[in-house]
PDB file of N, CA and C in Angstrom:
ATOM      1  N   UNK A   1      -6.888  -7.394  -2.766  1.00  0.00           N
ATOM      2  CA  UNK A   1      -6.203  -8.657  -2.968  1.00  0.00           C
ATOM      3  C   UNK A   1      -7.145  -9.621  -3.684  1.00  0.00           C
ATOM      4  N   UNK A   2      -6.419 -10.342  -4.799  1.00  0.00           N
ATOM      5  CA  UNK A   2      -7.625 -11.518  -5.035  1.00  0.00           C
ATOM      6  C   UNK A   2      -8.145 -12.512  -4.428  1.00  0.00           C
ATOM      7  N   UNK A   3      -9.042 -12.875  -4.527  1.00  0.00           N
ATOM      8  CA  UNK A   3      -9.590 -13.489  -3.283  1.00  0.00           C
ATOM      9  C   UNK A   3      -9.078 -14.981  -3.577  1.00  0.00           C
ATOM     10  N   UNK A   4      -8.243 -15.450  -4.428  1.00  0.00           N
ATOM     11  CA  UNK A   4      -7.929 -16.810  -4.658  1.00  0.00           C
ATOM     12  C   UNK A   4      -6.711 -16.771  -4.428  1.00  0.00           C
ATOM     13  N   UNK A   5      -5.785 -15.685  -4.160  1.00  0.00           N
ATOM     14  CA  UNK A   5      -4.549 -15.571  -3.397  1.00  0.00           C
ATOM     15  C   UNK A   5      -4.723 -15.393  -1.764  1.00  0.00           C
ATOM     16  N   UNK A   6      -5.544 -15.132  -1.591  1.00  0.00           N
ATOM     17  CA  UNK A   6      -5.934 -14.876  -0.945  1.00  0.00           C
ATOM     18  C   UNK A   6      -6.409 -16.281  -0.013  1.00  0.00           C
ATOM     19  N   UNK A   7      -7.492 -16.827  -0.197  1.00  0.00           N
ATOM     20  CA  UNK A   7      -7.667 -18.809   0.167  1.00  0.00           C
ATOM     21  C   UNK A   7      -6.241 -18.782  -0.234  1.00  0.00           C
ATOM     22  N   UNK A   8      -5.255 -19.280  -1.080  1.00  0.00           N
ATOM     23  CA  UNK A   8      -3.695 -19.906  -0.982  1.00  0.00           C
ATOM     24  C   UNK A   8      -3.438 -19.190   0.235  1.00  0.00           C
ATOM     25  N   UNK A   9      -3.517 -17.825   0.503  1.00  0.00           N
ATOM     26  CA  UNK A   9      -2.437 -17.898   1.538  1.00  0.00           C
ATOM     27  C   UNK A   9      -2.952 -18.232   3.007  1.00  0.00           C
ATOM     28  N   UNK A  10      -4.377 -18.242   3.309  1.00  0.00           N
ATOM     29  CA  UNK A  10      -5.039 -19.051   4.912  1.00  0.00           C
ATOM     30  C   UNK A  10      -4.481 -20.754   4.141  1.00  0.00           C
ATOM     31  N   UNK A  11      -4.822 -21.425   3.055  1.00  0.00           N
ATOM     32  CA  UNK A  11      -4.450 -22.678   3.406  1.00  0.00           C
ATOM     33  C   UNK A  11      -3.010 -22.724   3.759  1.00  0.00           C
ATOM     34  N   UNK A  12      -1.562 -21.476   3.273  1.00  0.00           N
ATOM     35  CA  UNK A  12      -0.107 -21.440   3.678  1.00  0.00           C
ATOM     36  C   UNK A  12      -0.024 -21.922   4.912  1.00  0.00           C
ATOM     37  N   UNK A  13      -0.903 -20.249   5.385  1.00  0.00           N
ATOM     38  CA  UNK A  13      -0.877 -20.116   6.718  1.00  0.00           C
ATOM     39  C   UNK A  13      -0.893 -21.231   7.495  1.00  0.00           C
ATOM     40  N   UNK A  14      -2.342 -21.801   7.792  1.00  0.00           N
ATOM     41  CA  UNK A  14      -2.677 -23.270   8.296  1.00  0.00           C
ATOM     42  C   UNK A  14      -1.234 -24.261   8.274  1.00  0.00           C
ATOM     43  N   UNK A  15      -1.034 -24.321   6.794  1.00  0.00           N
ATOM     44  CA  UNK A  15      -0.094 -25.499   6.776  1.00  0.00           C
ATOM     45  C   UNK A  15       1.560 -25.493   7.547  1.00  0.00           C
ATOM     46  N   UNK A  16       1.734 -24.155   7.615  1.00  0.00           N
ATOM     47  CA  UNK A  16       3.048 -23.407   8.224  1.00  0.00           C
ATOM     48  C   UNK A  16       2.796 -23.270   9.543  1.00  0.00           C
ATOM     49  N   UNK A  17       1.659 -23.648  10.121  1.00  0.00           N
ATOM     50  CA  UNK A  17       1.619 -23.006  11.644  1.00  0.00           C
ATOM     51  C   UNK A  17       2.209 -23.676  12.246  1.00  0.00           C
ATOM     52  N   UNK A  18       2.483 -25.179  12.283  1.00  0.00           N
ATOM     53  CA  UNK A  18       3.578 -26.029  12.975  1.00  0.00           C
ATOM     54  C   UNK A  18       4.609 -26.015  12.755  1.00  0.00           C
ATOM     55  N   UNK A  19       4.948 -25.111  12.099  1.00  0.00           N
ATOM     56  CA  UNK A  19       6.186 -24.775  11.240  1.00  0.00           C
ATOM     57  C   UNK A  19       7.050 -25.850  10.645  1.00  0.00           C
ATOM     58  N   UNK A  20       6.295 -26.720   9.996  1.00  0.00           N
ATOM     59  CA  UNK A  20       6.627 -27.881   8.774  1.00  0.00           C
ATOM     60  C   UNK A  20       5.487 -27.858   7.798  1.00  0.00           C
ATOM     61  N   UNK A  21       6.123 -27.629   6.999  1.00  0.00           N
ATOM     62  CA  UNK A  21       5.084 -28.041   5.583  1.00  0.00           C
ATOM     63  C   UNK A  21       5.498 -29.186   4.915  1.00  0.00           C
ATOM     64  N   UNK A  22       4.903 -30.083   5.344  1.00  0.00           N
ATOM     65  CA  UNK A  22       5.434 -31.947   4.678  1.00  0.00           C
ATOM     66  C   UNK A  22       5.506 -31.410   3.197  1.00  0.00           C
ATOM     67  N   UNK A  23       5.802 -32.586   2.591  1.00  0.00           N
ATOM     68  CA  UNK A  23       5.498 -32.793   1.104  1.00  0.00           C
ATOM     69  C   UNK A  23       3.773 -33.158   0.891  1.00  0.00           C
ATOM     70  N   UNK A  24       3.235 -33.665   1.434  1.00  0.00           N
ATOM     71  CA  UNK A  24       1.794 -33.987   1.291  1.00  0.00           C
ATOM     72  C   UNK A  24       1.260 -32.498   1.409  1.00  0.00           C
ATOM     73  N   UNK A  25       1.485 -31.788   2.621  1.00  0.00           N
ATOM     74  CA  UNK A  25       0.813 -30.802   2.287  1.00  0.00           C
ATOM     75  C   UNK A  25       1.356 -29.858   1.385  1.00  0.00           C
ATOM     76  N   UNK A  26       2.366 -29.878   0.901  1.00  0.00           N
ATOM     77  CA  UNK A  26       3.016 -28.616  -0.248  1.00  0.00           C
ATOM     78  C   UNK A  26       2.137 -29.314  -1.580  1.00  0.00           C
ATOM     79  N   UNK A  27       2.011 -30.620  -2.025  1.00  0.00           N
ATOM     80  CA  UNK A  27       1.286 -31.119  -3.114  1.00  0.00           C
ATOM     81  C   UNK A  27      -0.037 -30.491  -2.771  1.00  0.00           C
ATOM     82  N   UNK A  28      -0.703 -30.847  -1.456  1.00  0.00           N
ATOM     83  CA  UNK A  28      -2.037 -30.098  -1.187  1.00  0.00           C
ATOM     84  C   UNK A  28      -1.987 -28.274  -2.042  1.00  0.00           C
ATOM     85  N   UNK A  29      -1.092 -27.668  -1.456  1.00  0.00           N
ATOM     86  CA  UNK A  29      -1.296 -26.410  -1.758  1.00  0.00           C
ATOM     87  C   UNK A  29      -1.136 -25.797  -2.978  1.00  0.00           C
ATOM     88  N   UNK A  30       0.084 -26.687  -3.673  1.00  0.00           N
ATOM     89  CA  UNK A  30       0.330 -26.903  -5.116  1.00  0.00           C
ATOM     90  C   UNK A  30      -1.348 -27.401  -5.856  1.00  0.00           C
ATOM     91  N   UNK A  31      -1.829 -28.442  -5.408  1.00  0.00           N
ATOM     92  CA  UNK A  31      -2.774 -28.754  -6.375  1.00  0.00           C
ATOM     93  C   UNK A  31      -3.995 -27.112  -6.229  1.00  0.00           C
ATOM     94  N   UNK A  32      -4.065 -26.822  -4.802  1.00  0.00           N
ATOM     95  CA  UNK A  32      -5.065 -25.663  -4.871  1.00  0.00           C
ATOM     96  C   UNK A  32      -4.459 -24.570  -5.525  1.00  0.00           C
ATOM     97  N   UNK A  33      -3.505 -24.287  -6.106  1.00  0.00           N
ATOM     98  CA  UNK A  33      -2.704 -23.168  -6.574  1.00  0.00           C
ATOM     99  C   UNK A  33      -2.829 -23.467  -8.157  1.00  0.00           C
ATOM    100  N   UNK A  34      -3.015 -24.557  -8.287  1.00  0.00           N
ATOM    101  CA  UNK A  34      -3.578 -25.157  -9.957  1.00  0.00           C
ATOM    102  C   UNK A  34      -4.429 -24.757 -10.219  1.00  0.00           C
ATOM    103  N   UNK A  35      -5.516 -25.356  -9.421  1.00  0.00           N
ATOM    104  CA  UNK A  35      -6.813 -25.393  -9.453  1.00  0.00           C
ATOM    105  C   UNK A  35      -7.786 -24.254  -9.882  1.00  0.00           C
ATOM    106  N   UNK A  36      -6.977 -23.266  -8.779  1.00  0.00           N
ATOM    107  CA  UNK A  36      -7.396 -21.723  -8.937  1.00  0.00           C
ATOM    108  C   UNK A  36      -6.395 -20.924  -9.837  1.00  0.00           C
ATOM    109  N   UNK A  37      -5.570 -21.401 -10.322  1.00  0.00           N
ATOM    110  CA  UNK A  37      -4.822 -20.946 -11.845  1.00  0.00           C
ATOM    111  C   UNK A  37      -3.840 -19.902 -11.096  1.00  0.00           C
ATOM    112  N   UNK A  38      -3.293 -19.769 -10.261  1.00  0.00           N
ATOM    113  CA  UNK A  38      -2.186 -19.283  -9.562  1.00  0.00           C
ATOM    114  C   UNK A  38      -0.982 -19.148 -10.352  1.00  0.00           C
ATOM    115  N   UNK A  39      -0.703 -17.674 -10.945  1.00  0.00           N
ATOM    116  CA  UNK A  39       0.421 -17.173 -11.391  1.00  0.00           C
ATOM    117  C   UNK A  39       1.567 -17.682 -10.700  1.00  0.00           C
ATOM    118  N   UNK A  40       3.034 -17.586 -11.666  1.00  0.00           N
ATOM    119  CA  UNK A  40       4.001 -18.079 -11.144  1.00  0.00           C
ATOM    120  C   UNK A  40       4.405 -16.888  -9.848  1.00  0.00           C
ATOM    121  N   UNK A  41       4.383 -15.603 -10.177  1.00  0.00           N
ATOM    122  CA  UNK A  41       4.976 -14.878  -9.353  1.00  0.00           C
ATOM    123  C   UNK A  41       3.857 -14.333  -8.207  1.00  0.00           C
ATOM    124  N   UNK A  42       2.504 -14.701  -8.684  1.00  0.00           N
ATOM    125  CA  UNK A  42       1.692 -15.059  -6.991  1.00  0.00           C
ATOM    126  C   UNK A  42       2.244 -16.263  -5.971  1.00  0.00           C
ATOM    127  N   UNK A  43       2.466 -17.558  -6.994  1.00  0.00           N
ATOM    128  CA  UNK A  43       2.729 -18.076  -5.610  1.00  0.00           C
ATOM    129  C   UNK A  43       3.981 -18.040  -5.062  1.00  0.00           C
ATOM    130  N   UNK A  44       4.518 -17.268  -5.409  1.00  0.00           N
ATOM    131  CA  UNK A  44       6.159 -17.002  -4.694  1.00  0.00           C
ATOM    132  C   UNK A  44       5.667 -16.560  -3.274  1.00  0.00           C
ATOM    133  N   UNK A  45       4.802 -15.446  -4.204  1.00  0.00           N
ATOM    134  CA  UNK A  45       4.226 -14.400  -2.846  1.00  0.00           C
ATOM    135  C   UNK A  45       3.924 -15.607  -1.948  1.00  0.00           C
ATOM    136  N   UNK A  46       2.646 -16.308  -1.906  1.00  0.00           N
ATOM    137  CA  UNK A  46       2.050 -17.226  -1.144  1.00  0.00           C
ATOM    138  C   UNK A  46       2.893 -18.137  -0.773  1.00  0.00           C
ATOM    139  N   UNK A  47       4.059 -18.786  -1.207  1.00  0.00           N
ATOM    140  CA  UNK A  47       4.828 -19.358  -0.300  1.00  0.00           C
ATOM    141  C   UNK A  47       5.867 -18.861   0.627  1.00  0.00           C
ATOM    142  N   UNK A  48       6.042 -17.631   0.333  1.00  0.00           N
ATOM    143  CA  UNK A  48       6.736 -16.612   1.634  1.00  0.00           C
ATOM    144  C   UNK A  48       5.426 -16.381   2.198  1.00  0.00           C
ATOM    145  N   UNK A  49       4.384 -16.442   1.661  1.00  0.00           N
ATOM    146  CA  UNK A  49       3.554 -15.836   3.117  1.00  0.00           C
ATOM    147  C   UNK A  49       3.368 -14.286   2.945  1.00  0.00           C
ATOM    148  N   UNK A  50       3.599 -13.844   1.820  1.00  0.00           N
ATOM    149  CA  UNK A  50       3.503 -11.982   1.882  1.00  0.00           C
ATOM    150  C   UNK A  50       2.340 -11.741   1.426  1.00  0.00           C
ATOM    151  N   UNK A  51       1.148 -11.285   2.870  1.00  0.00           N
ATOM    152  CA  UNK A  51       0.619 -10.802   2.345  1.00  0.00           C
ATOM    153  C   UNK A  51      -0.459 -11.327   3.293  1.00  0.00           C
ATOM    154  N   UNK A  52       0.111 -12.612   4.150  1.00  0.00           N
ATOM    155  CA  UNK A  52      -0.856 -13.603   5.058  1.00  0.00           C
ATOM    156  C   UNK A  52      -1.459 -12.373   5.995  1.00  0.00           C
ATOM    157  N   UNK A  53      -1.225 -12.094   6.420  1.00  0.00           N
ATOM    158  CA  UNK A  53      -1.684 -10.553   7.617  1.00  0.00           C
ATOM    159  C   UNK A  53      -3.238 -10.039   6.521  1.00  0.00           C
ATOM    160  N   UNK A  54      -3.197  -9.727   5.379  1.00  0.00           N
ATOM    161  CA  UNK A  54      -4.452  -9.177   4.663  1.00  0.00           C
ATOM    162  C   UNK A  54      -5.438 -10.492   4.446  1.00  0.00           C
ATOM    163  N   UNK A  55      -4.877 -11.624   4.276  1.00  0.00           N
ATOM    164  CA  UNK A  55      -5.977 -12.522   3.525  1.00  0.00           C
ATOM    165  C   UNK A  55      -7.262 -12.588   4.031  1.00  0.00           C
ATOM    166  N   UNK A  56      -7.370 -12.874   5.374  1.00  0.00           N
ATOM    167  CA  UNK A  56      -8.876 -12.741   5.892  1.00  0.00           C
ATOM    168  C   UNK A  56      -9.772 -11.355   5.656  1.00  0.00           C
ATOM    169  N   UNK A  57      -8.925 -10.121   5.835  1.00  0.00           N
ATOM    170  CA  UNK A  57     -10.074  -9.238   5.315  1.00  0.00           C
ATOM    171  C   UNK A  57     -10.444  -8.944   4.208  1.00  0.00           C
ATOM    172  N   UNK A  58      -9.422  -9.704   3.353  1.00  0.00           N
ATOM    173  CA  UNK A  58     -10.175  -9.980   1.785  1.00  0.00           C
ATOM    174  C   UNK A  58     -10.880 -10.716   1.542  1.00  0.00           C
ATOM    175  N   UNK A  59     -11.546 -11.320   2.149  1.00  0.00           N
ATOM    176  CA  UNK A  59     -12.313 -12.459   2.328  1.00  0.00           C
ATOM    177  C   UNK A  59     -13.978 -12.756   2.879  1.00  0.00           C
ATOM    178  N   UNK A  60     -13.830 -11.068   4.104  1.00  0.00           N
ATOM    179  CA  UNK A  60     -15.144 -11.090   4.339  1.00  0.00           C
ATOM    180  C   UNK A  60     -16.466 -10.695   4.001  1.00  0.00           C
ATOM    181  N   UNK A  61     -16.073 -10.171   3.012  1.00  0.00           N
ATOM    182  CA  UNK A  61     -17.296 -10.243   2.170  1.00  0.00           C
ATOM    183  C   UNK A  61     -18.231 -11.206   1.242  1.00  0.00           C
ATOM    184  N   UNK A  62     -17.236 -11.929   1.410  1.00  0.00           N
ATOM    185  CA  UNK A  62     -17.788 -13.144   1.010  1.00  0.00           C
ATOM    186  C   UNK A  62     -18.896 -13.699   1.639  1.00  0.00           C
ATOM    187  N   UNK A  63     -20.070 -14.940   0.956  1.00  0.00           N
ATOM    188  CA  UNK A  63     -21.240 -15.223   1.430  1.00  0.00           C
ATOM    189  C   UNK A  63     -20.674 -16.101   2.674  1.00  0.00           C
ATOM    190  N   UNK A  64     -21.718 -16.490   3.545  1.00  0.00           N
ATOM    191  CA  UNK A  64     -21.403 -17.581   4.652  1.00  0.00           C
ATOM    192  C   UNK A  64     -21.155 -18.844   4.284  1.00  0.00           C
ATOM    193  N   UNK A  65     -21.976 -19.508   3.374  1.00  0.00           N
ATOM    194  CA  UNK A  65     -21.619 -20.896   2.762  1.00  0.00           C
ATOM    195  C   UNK A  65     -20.213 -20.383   1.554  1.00  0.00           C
ATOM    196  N   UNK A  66     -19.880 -20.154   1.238  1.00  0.00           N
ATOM    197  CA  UNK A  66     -17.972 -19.743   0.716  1.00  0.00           C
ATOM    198  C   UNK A  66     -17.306 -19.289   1.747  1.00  0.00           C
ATOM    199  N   UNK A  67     -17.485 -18.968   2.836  1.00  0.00           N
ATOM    200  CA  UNK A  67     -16.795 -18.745   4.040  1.00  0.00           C
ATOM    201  C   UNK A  67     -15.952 -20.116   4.629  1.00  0.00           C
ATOM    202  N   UNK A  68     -17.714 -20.830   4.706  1.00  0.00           N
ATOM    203  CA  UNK A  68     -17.877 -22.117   5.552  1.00  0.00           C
ATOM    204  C   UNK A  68     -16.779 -23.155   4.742  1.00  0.00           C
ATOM    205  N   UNK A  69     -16.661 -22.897   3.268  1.00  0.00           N
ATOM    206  CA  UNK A  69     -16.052 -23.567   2.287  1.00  0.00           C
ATOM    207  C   UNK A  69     -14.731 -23.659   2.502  1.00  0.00           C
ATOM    208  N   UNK A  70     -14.816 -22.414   2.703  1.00  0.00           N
ATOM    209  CA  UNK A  70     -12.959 -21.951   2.700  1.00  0.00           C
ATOM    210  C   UNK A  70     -12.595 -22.629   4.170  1.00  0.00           C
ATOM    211  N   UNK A  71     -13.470 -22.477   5.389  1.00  0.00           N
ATOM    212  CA  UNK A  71     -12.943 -23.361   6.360  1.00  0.00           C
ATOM    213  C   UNK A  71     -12.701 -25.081   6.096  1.00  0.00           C
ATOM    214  N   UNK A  72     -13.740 -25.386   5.674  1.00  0.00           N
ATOM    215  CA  UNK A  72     -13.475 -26.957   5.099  1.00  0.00           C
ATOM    216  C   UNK A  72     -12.500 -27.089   5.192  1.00  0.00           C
ATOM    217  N   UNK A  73     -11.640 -26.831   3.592  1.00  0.00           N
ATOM    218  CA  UNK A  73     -10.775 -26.584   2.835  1.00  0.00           C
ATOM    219  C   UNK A  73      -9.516 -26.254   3.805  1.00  0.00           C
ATOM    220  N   UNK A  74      -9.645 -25.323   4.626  1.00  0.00           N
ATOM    221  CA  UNK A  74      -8.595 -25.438   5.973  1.00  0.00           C
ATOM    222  C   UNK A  74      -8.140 -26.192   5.988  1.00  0.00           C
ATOM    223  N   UNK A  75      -9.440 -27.017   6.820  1.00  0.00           N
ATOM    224  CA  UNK A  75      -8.991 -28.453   7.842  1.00  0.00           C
ATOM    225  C   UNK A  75      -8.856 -29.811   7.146  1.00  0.00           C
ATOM    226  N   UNK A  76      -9.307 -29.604   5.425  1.00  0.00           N
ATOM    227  CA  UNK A  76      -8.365 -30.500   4.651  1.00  0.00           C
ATOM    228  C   UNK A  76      -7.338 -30.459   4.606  1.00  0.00           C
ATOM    229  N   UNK A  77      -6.612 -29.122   4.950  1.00  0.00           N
ATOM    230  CA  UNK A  77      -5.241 -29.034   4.470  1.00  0.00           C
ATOM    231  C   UNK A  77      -4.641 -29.352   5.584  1.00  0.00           C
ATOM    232  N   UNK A  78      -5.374 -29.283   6.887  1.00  0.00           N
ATOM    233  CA  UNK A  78      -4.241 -29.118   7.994  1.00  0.00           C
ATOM    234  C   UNK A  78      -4.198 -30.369   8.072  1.00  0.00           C
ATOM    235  N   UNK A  79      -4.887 -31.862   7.433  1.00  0.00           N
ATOM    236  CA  UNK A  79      -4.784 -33.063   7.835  1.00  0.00           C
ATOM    237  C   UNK A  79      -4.133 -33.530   5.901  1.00  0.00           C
ATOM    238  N   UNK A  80      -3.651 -32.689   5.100  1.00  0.00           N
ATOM    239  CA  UNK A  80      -2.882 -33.557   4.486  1.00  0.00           C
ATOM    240  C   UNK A  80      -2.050 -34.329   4.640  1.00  0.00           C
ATOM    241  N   UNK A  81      -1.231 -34.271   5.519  1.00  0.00           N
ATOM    242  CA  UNK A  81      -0.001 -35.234   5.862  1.00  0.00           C
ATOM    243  C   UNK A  81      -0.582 -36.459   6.741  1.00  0.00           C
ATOM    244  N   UNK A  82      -1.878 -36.515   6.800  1.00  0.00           N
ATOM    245  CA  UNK A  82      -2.114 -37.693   7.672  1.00  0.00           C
ATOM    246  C   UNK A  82      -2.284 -37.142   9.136  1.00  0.00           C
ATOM    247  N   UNK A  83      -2.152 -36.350   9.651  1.00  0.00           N
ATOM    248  CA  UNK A  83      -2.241 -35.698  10.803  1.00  0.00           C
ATOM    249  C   UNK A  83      -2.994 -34.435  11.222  1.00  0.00           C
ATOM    250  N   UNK A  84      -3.649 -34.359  12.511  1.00  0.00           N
ATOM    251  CA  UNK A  84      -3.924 -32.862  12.540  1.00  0.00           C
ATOM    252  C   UNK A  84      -3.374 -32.703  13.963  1.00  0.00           C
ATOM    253  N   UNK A  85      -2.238 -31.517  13.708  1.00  0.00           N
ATOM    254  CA  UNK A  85      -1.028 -30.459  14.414  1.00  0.00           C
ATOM    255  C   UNK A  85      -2.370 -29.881  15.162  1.00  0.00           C
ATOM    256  N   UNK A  86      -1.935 -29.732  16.414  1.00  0.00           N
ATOM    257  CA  UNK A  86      -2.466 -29.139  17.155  1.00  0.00           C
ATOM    258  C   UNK A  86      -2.469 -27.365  16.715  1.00  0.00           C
ATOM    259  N   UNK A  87      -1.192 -27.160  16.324  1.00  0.00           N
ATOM    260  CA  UNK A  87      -0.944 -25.894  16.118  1.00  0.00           C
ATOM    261  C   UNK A  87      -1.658 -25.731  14.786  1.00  0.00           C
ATOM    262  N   UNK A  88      -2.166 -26.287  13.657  1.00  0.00           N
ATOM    263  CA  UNK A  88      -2.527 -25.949  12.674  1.00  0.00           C
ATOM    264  C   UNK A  88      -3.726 -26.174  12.914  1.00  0.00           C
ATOM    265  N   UNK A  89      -5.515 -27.147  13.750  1.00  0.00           N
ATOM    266  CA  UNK A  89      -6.091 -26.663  14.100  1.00  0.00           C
ATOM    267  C   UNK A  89      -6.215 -25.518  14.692  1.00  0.00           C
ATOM    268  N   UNK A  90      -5.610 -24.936  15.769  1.00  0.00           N
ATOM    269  CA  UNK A  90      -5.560 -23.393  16.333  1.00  0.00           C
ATOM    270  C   UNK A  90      -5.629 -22.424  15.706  1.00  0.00           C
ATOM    271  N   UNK A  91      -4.944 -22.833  14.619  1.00  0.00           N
ATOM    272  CA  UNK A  91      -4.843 -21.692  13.280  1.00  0.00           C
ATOM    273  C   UNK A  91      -5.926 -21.914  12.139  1.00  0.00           C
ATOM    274  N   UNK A  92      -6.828 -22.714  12.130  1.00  0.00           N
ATOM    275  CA  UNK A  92      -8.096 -23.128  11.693  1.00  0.00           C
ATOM    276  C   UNK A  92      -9.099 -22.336  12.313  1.00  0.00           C
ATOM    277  N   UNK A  93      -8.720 -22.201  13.580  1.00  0.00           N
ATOM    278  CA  UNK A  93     -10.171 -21.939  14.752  1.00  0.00           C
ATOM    279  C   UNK A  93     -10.358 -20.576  14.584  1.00  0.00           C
ATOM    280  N   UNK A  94      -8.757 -19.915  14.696  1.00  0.00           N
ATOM    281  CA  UNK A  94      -8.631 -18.591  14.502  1.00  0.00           C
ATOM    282  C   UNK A  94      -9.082 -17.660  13.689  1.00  0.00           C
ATOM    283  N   UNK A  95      -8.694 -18.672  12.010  1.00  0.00           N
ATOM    284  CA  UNK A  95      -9.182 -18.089  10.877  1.00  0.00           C
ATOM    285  C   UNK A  95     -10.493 -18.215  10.993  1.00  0.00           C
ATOM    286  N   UNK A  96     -11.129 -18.947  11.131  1.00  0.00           N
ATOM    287  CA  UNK A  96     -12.935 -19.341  11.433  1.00  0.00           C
ATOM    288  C   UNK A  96     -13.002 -18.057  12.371  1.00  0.00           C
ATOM    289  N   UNK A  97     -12.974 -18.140  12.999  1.00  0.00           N
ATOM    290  CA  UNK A  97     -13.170 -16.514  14.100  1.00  0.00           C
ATOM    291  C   UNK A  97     -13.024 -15.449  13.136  1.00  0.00           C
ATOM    292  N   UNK A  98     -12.309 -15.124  12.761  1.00  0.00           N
ATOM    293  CA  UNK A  98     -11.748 -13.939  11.650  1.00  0.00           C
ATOM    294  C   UNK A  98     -12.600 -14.065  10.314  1.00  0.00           C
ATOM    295  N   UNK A  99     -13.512 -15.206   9.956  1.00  0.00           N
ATOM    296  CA  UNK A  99     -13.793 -15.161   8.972  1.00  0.00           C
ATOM    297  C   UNK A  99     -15.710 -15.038   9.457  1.00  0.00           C
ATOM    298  N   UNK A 100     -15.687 -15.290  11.157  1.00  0.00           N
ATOM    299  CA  UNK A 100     -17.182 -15.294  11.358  1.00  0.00           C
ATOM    300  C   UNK A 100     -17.726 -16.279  10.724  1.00  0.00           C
ATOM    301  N   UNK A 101     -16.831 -17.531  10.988  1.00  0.00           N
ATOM    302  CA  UNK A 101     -17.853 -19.367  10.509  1.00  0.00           C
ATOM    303  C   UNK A 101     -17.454 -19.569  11.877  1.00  0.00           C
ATOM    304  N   UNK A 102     -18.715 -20.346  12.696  1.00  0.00           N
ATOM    305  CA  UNK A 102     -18.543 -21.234  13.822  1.00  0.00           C
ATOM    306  C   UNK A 102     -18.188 -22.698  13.643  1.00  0.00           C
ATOM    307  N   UNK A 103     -17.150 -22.930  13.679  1.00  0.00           N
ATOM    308  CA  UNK A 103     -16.892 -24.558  13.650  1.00  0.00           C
ATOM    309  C   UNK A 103     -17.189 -25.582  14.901  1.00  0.00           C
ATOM    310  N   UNK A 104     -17.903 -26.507  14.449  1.00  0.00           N
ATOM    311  CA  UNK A 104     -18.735 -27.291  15.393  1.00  0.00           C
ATOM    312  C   UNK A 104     -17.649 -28.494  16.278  1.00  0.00           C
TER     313      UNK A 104
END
């Protein structure tokens, strides 16, 4: 999997775990789907979510500081709307576990 479909779909994930994705955070995920030059028919994938089950083990090979990054980047997303969902930290903590970053 590429590893930049891959980040889109943990920030999905995150943002779907309360199962609302505001408009603040769909612009959030939209701008990271720019950013990283996200094909039209990748992010279909990434906004159904096909594919969320693989993203972390495409991922661990990655260094610890791009790990640590990609968590950031999480918990930016889970507070786009102005809020942080209990349920979308949880799903922060999780991915941090799965990705082997300790969040402080």
């Amino acid at each position: 999997m590429d590893p930049r479909v891959a980040k889109c779909l943990l920030l999905s994930k995150v943002l779907a775990a309360d199962g609302i994705m505001t408009e603040n955070e769909r612009a959030f995920l939209d701008g990271a789907m720019n950013r990283m030059g996200i094909a039209d028919d990748q992010r279909r994938r990434i906004l159904d979510l096909e594919g969320w089950d693989e993203a972390e083990s495409a991922l661990v090979h990655l260094s610890q500081d791009e790990k640590s990054e990609i968590v950031s980047q999480l918990v930016d997303a889970a507070s786009a709307d102005g809020r942080l969902s209990p349920l979308e930290m949880a799903m922060v903590k999780k991915i941090s576990a799965a990705l082997g970053v300790e969040r402080a």
